[in-house]
Protein backbone atom coordinates (compact mmCIF):
# COMPACT_ATOMS: atom_id res chain seq x y z
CA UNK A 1 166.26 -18.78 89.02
CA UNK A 2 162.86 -17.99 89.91
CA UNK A 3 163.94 -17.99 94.47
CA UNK A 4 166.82 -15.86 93.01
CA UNK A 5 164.67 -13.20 91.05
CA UNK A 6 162.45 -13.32 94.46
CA UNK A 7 165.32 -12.67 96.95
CA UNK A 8 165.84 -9.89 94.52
CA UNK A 9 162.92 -8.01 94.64
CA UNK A 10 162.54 -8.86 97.95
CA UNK A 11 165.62 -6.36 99.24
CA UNK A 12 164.07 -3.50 97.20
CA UNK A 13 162.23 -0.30 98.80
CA UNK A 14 158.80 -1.61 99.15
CA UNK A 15 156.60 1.29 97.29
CA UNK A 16 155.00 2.17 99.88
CA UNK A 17 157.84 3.05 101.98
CA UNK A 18 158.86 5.79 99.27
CA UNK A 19 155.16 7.38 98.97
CA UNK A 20 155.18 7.98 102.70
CA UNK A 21 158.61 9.25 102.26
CA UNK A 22 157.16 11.91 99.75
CA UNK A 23 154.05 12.41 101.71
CA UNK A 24 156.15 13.03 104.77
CA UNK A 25 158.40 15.56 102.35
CA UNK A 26 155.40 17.59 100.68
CA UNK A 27 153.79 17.87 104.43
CA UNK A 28 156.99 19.07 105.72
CA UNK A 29 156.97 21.77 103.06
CA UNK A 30 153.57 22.61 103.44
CA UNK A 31 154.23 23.19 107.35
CA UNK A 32 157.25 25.29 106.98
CA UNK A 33 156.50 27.31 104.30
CA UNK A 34 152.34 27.65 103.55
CA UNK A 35 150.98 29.50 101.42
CA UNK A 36 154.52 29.83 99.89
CA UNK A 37 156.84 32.73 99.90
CA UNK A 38 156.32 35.74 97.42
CA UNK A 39 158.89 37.74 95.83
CA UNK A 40 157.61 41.04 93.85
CA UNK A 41 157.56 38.36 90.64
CA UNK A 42 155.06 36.18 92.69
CA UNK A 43 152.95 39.18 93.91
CA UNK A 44 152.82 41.12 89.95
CA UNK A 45 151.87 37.41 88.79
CA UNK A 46 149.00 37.11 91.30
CA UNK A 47 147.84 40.67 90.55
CA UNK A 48 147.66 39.87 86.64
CA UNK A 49 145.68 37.15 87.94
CA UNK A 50 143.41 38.98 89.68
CA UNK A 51 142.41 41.06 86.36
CA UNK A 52 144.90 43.25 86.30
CA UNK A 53 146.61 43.96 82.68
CA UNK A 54 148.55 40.72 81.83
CA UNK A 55 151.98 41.05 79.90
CA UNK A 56 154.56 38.22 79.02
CA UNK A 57 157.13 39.74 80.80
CA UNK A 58 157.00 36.37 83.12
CA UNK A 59 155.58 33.52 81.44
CA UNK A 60 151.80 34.16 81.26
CA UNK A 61 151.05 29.98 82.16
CA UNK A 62 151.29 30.72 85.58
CA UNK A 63 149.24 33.84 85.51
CA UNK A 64 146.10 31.76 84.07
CA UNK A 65 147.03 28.59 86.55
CA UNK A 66 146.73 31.01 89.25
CA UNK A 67 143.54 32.63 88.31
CA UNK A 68 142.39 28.88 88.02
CA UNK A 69 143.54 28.19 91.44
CA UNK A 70 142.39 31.59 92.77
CA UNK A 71 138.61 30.71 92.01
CA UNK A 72 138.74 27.78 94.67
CA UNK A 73 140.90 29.54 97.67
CA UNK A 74 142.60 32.77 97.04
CA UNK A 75 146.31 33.82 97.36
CA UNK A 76 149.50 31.21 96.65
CA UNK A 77 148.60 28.44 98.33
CA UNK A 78 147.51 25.94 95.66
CA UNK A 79 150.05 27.20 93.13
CA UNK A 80 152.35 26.86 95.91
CA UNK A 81 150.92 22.67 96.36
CA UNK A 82 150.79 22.03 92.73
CA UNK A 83 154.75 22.57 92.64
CA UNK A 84 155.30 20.80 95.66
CA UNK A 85 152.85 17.76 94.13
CA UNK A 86 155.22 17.61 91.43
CA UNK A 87 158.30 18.22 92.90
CA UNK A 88 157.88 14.86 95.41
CA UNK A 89 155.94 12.68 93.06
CA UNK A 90 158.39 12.80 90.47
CA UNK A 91 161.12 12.21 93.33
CA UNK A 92 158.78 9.36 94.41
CA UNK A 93 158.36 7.69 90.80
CA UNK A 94 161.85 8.07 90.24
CA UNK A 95 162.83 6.01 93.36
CA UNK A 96 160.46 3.38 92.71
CA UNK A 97 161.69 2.72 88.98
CA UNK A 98 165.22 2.56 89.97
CA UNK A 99 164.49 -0.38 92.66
CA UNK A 100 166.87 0.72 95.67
CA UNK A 101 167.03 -0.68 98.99
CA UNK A 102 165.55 0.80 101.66
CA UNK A 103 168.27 2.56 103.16
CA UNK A 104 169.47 3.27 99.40
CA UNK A 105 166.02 4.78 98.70
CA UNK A 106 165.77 7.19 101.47
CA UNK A 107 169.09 8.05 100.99
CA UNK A 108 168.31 8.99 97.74
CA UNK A 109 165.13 10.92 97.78
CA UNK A 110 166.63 13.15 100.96
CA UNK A 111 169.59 14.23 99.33
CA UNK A 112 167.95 14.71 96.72
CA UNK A 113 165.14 17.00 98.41
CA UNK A 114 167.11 18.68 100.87
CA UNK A 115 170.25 19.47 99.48
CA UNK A 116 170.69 23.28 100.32
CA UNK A 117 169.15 25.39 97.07
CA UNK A 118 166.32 22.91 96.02
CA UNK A 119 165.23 22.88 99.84
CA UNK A 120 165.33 26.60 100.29
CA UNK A 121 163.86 27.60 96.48
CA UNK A 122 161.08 24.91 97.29
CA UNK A 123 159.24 27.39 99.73
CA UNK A 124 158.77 30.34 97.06
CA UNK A 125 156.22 30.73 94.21
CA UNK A 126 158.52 30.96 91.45
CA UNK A 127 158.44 30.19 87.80
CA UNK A 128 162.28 28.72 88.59
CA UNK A 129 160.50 26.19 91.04
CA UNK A 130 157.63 25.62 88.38
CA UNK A 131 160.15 24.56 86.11
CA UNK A 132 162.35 22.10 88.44
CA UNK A 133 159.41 20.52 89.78
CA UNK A 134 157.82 19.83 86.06
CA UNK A 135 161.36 18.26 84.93
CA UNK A 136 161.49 16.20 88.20
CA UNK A 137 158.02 14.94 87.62
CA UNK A 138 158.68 13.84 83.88
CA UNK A 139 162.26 12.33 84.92
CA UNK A 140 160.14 9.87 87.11
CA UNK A 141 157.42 9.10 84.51
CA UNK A 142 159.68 8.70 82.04
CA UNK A 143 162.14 6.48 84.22
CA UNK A 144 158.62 4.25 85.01
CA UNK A 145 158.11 4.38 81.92
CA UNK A 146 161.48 2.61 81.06
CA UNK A 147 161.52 0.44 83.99
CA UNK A 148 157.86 -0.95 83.53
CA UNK A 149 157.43 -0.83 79.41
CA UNK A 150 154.12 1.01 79.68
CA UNK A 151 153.63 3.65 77.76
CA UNK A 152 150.91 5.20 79.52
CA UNK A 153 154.02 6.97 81.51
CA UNK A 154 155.07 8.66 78.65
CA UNK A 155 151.28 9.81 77.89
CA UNK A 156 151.86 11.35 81.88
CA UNK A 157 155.15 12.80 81.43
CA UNK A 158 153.62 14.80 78.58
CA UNK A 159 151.32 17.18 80.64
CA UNK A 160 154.29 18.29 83.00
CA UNK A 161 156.51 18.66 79.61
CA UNK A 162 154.30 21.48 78.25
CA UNK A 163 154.17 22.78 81.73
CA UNK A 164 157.92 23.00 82.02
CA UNK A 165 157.94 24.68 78.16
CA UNK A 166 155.71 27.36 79.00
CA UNK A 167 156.80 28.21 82.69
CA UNK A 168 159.92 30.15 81.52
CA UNK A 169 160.66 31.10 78.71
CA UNK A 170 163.82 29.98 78.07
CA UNK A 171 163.01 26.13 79.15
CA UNK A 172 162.75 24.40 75.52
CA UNK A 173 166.57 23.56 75.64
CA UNK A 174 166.27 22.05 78.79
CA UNK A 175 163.21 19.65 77.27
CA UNK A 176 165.55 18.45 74.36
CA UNK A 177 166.60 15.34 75.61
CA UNK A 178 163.75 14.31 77.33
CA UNK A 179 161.89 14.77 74.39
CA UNK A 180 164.49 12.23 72.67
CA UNK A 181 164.36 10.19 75.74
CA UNK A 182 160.19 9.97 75.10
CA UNK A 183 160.61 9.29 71.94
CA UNK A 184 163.39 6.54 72.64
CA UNK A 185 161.03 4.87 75.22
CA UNK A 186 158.40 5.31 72.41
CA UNK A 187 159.63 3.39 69.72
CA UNK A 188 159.99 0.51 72.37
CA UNK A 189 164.06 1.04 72.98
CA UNK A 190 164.79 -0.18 69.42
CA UNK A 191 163.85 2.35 67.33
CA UNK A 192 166.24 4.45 64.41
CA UNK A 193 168.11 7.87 65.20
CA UNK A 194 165.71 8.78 62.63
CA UNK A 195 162.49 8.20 64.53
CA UNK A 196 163.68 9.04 67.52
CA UNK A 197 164.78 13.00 66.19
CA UNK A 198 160.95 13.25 64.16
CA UNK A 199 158.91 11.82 67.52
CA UNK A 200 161.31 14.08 69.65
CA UNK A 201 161.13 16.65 67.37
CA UNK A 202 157.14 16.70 66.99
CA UNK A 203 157.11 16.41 71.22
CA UNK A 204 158.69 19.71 71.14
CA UNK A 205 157.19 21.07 68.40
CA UNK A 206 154.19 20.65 70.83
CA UNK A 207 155.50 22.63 73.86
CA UNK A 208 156.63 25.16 71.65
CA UNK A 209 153.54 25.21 70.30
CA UNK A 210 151.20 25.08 73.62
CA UNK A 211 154.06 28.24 75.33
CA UNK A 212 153.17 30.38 72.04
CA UNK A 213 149.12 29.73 72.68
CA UNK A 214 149.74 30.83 76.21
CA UNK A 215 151.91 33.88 75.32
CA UNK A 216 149.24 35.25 72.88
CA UNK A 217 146.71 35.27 75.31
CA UNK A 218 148.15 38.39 77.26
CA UNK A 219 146.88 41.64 77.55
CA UNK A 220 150.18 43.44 75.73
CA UNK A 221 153.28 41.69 74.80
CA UNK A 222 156.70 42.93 76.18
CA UNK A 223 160.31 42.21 74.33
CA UNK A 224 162.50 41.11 77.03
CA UNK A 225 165.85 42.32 74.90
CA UNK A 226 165.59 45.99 76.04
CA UNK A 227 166.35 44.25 79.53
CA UNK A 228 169.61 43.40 78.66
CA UNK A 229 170.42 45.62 75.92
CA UNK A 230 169.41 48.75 78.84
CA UNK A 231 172.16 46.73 81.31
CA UNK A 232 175.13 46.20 78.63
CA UNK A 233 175.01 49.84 77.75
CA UNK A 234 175.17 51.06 81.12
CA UNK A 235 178.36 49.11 82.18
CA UNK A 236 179.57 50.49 78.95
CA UNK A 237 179.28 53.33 79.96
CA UNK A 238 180.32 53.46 82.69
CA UNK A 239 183.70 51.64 81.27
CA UNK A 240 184.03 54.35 79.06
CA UNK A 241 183.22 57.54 80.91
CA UNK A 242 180.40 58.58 77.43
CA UNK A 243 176.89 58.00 78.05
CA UNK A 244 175.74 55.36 75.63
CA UNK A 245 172.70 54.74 76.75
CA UNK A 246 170.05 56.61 73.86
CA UNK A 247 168.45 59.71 75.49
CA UNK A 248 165.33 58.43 75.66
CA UNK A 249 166.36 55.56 77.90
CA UNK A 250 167.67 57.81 80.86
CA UNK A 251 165.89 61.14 82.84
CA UNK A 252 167.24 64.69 82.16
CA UNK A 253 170.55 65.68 83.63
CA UNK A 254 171.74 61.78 84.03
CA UNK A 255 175.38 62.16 83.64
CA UNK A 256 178.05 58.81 83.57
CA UNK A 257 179.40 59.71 87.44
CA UNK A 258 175.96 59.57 88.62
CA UNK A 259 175.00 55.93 87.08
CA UNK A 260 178.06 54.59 88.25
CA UNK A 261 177.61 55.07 91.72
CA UNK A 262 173.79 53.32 91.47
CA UNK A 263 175.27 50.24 88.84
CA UNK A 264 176.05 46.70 89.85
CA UNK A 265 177.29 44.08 87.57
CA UNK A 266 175.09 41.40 89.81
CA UNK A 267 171.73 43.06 88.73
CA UNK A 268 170.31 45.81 87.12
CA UNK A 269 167.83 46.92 89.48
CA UNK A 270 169.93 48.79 91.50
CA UNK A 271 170.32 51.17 88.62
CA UNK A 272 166.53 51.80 88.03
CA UNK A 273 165.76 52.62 91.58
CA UNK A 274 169.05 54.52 93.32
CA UNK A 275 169.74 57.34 90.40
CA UNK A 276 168.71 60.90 90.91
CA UNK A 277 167.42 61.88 87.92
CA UNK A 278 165.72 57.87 87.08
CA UNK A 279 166.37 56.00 83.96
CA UNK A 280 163.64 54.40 81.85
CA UNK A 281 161.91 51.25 82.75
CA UNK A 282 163.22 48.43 80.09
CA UNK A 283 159.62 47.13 80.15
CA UNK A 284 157.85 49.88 79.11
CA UNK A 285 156.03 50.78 76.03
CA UNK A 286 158.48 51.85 73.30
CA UNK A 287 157.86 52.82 69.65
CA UNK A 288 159.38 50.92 66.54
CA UNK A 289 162.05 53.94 66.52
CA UNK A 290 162.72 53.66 70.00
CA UNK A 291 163.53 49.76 69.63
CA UNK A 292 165.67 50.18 66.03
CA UNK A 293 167.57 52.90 68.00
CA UNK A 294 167.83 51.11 71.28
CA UNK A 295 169.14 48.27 69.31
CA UNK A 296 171.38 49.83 67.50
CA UNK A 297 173.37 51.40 70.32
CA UNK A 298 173.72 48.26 71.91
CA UNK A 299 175.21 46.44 68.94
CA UNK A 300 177.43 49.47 68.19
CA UNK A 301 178.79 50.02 71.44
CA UNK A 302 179.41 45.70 71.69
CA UNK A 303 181.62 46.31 68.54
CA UNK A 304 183.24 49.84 69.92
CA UNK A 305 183.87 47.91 73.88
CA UNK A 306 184.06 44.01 73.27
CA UNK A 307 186.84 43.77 75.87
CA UNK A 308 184.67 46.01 78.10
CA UNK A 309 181.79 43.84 77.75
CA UNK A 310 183.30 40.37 77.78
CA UNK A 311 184.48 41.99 81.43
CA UNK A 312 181.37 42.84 82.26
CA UNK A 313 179.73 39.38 81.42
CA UNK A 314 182.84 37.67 83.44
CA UNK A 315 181.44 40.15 86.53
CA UNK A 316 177.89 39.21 85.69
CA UNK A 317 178.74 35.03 85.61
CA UNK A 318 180.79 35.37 88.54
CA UNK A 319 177.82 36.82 90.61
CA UNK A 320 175.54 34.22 89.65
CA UNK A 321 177.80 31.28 90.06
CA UNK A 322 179.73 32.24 92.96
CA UNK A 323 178.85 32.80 96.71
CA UNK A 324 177.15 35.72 97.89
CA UNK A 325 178.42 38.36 98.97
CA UNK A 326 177.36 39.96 102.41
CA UNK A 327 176.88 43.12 101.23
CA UNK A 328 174.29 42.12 98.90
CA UNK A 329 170.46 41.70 99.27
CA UNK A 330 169.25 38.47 100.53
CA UNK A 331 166.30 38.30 97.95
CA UNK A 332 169.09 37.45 95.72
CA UNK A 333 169.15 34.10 97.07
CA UNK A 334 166.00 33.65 98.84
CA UNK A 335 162.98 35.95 99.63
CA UNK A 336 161.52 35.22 103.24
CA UNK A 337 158.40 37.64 103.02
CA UNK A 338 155.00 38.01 101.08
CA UNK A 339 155.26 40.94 99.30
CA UNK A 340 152.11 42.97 98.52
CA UNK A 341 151.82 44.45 94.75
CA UNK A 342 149.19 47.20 94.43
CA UNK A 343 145.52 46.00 95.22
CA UNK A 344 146.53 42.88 96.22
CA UNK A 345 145.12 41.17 99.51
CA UNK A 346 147.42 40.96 102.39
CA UNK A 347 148.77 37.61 103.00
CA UNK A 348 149.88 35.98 106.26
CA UNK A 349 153.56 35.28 106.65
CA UNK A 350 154.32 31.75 108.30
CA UNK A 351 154.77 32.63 111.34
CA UNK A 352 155.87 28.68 112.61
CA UNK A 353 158.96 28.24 114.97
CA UNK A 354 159.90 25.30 111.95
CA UNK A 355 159.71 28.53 109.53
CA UNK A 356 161.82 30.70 111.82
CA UNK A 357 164.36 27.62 112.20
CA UNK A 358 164.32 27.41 108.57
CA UNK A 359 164.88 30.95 107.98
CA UNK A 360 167.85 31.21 110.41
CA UNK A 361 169.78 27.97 109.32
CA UNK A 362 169.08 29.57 105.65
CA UNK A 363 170.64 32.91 106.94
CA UNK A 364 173.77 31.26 108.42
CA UNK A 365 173.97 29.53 104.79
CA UNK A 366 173.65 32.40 102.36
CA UNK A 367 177.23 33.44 102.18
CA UNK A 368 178.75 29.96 101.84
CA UNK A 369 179.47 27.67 99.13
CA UNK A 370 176.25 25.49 100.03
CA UNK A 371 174.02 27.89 98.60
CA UNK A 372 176.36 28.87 95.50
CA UNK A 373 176.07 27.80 91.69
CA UNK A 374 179.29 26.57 91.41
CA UNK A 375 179.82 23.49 93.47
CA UNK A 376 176.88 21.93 92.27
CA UNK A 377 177.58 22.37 88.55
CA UNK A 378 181.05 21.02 89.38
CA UNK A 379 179.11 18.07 91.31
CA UNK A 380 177.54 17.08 88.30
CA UNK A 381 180.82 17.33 86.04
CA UNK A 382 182.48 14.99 88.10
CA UNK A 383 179.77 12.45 88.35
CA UNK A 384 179.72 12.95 84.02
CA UNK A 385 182.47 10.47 83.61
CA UNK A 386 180.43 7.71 85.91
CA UNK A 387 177.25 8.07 84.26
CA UNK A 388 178.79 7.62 80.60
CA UNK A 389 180.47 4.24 81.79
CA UNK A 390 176.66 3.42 82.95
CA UNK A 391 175.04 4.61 79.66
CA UNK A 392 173.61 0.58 79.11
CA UNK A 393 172.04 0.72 82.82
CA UNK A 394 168.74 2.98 83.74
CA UNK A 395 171.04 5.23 85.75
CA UNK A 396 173.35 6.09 83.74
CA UNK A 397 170.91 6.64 80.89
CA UNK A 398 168.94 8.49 83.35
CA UNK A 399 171.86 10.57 84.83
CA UNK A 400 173.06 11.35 81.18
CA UNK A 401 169.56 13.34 80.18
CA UNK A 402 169.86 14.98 83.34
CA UNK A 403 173.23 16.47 82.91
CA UNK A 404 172.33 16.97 79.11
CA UNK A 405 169.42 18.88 80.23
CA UNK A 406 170.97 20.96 83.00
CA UNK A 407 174.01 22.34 80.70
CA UNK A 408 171.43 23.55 77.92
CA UNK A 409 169.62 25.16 79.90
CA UNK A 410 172.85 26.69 82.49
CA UNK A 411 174.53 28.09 78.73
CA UNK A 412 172.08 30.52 77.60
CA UNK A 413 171.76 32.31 81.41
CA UNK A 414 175.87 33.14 80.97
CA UNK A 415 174.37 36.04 78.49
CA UNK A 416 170.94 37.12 79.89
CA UNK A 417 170.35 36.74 84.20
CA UNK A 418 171.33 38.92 86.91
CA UNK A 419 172.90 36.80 90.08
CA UNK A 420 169.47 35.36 91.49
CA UNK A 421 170.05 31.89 92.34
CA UNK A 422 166.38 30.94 91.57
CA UNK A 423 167.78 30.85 87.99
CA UNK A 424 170.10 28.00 88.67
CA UNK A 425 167.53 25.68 90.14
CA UNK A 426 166.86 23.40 87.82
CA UNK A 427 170.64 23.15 86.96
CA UNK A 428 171.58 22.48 90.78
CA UNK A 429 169.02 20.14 91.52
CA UNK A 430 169.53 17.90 87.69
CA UNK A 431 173.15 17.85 89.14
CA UNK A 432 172.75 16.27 92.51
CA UNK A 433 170.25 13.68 90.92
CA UNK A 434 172.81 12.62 88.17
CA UNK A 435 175.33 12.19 90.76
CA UNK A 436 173.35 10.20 92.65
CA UNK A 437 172.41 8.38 89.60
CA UNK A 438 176.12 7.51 89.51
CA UNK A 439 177.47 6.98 92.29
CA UNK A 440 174.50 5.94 94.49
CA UNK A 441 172.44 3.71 92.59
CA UNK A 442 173.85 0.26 92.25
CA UNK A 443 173.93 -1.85 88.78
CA UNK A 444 170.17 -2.65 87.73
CA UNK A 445 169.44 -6.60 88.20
CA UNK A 446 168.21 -6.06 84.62
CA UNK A 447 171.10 -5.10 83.20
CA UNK A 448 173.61 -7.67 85.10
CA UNK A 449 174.51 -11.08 83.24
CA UNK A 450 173.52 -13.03 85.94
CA UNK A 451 170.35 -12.01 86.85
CA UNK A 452 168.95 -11.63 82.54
CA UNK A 453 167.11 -14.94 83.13
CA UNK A 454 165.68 -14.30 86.17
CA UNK A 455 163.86 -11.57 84.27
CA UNK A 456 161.29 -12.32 81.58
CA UNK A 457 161.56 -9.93 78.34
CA UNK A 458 158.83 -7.50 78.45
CA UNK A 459 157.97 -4.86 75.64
CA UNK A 460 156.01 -1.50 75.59
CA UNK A 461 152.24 -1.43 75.82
């Protein structure tokens, strides 16, 4: 037993194979897309950061980590490393628990890395990218935590769990059931449903908790509903052919003809830059009246239009899951520049023949399938059926909380994004892990009859 355990362990990815691997991965990054590309969301951010008023329009977490950042070397740059730290240690950590082979391994952490939409959101300094990286990170710790029995993984997931919570603010349903799966690995593996919903429970009860802190710190708080409310009225209206859309929200002389030829069902800015006579800025400063009215037409004309709308929010899915049309703007899928907001200090575009290589591979991509929603949601339903058969194995388990995770976070999004694929990246990348969770990953040599007494029992500590 004990020269078959050793042959064992022998054929798996030494560790230090899949740290250079990651090292390799992050420098790669760093040399095709330093200081990170900025979007007008990344350059608003850094100019909050800079002192100018802060809102919670974005998540206000990234505003203070960037001020942070900003006092030891100014601009994106070491927001732009921190993701890509987490992003490739998680990957790394993850790898290492699951004991591959060598070929196995690498396999795993390159698909993985550079399947199309995680490798091209990677480069930008977005919240979205924030996010994946965070859940990547605490997938690893918490899959080291399970494969080793020590706890003190679960104490480092829990950093990069409120980080995830507060990055965007629609992340807590995504932390669900990793916050069961901590409190699973908590209680040792053998713990009741019961003390594995009040430990998961009072895990998110402590994101929630840390994102509200965060929010309160901002100069003014924003309500994001107007946002939406603003877009369902106009595509109302312009079902209808009646202006629905209160007076207040839209300039003098704004007539139905004249928003329909500046609205798009894939996004509302469009609208609030190409009309004539301008329509109100959703984030603006509105009175209590303003908001009970505001509110009120958008219920009422829900109730008066529901086919209408329902069309509208097929439109709006379709955008967001399907490929991109040419006759769209790129920065829907990917922003290649560094955008300047106000006062803001110039910053040098990467200007390196890998960048332009990137860039032009990326372009030849953007209209295809490769850098759509869809297939890799699909991906991940068909590896669903795999990982439930492996639910008693690491992977499965593992694969399981990724799909889980991915799907309650993809369901809200039907009702409130425009078609920017940043939105889907945590939902694209969970997906291609699970499946290779599934399908990639052979049986664990702790889980197979044959090998159980080749492996003492261990337990948490």
């Amino acid at each position: 037993m004990i020269v078959q355990r050793a042959l064992v362990r022998r054929s798996d990815a030494p560790p230090t194979l899949i740290w250079l691997i990651a090292i390799a991965g992050f420098a790669f990054d760093c040399a095709a897309y330093w200081p990170g590309q900025m979007s007008f969301d990344s350059a608003y951010t850094w100019w909050q950061a800079r002192g100018g008023e802060t809102t919670d329009i974005a998540p206000p977490v990234l505003i203070f980590l960037w001020r942070a950042c900003d006092a030891v070397l100014e601009g994106p740059g070491l927001v732009f490393a921190l993701h890509l730290a987490l992003f490739w240690s998680g990957l790394a950590l993850l790898a290492n628990a699951l004991r591959l082979g060598r070929a196995r391994a690498i396999a795993f952490m390159l698909i993985a890395a550079f399947a199309p939409v995680p490798w091209l959101l990677r480069g930008h300094v977005w919240t979205d990218v924030g996010l994946f990286s965070a859940l990547l990170f605490v997938t690893g710790a918490l899959a080291k935590a399970q494969a080793t029995r020590h706890r003190a993984w679960i104490a480092a997931a829990l950093p990069a769990m409120l980080y995830a919570a507060a990055i965007r603010h629609n992340a807590l349903p995504a932390l669900i059931p990793f916050a069961a799966w901590a409190a699973w690995l908590f209680g040792g593996g053998a713990t009741t449903r019961a003390r594995i919903a009040l430990v998961g429970a009072l895990v998110l009860g402590a994101a929630l908790l840390f994102a509200i802190a965060i929010d309160m710190r901002v100069d003014r708080r924003v309500p994001l509903w107007p946002a939406v409310a603003q877009w369902d009225l106009a595509a109302l209206s312009v079902a209808s052919g009646e202006m629905l859309l209160p007076s207040f929200m839209i300039g003098p002389g704004l007539d139905v003809p004249e928003l329909a030829g500046a609205f798009r069902d894939w996004s509302m800015v469009p609208m609030l830059q190409n009309t004539r006579h301008g329509i109100r800025d959703p984030f603006d400063v509105y009175t209590r009246e303003e908001l009970s009215a505001l509110r009120g037409a958008w219920l009422g004309a829900i109730r008066a239009h529901p086919r209408a709308w329902l069309a509208h929010q097929a439109r709006r899915v379709a955008a967001l899951l399907g490929v991109h049309d040419p006759a769209w703007p790129r920065e829907l899928v990917y922003v290649d520049d560094e955008v300047r907001y106000r006062d803001n200090p110039p910053i040098a575009r990467n200007a390196s023949a890998l960048h332009r290589t990137l860039m032009r591979a990326a372009a030849s991509l953007v209209s295809t399938p490769l850098l759509a929603g869809w297939p890799y949601l699909v991906v991940g339903l068909l590896a669903a059926p795999s990982a439930w058969r492996r639910r008693r194995e690491d992977a499965g388990r593992i694969a399981l909380v990724l799909l889980i995770s991915a799907w309650l976070y993809f369901l809200p999004l039907l009702l409130l994004v425009a078609a920017e694929l940043r939105y889907l990246g945590w939902c694209c990348l969970a997906s291609v892990v699970a499946a290779e969770l599934a399908w990639l990953v052979p049986a664990s040599f702790r889980m197979r009859p044959d090998r159980l007494l080749a492996t003492p029992p261990r337990t948490f500590r």
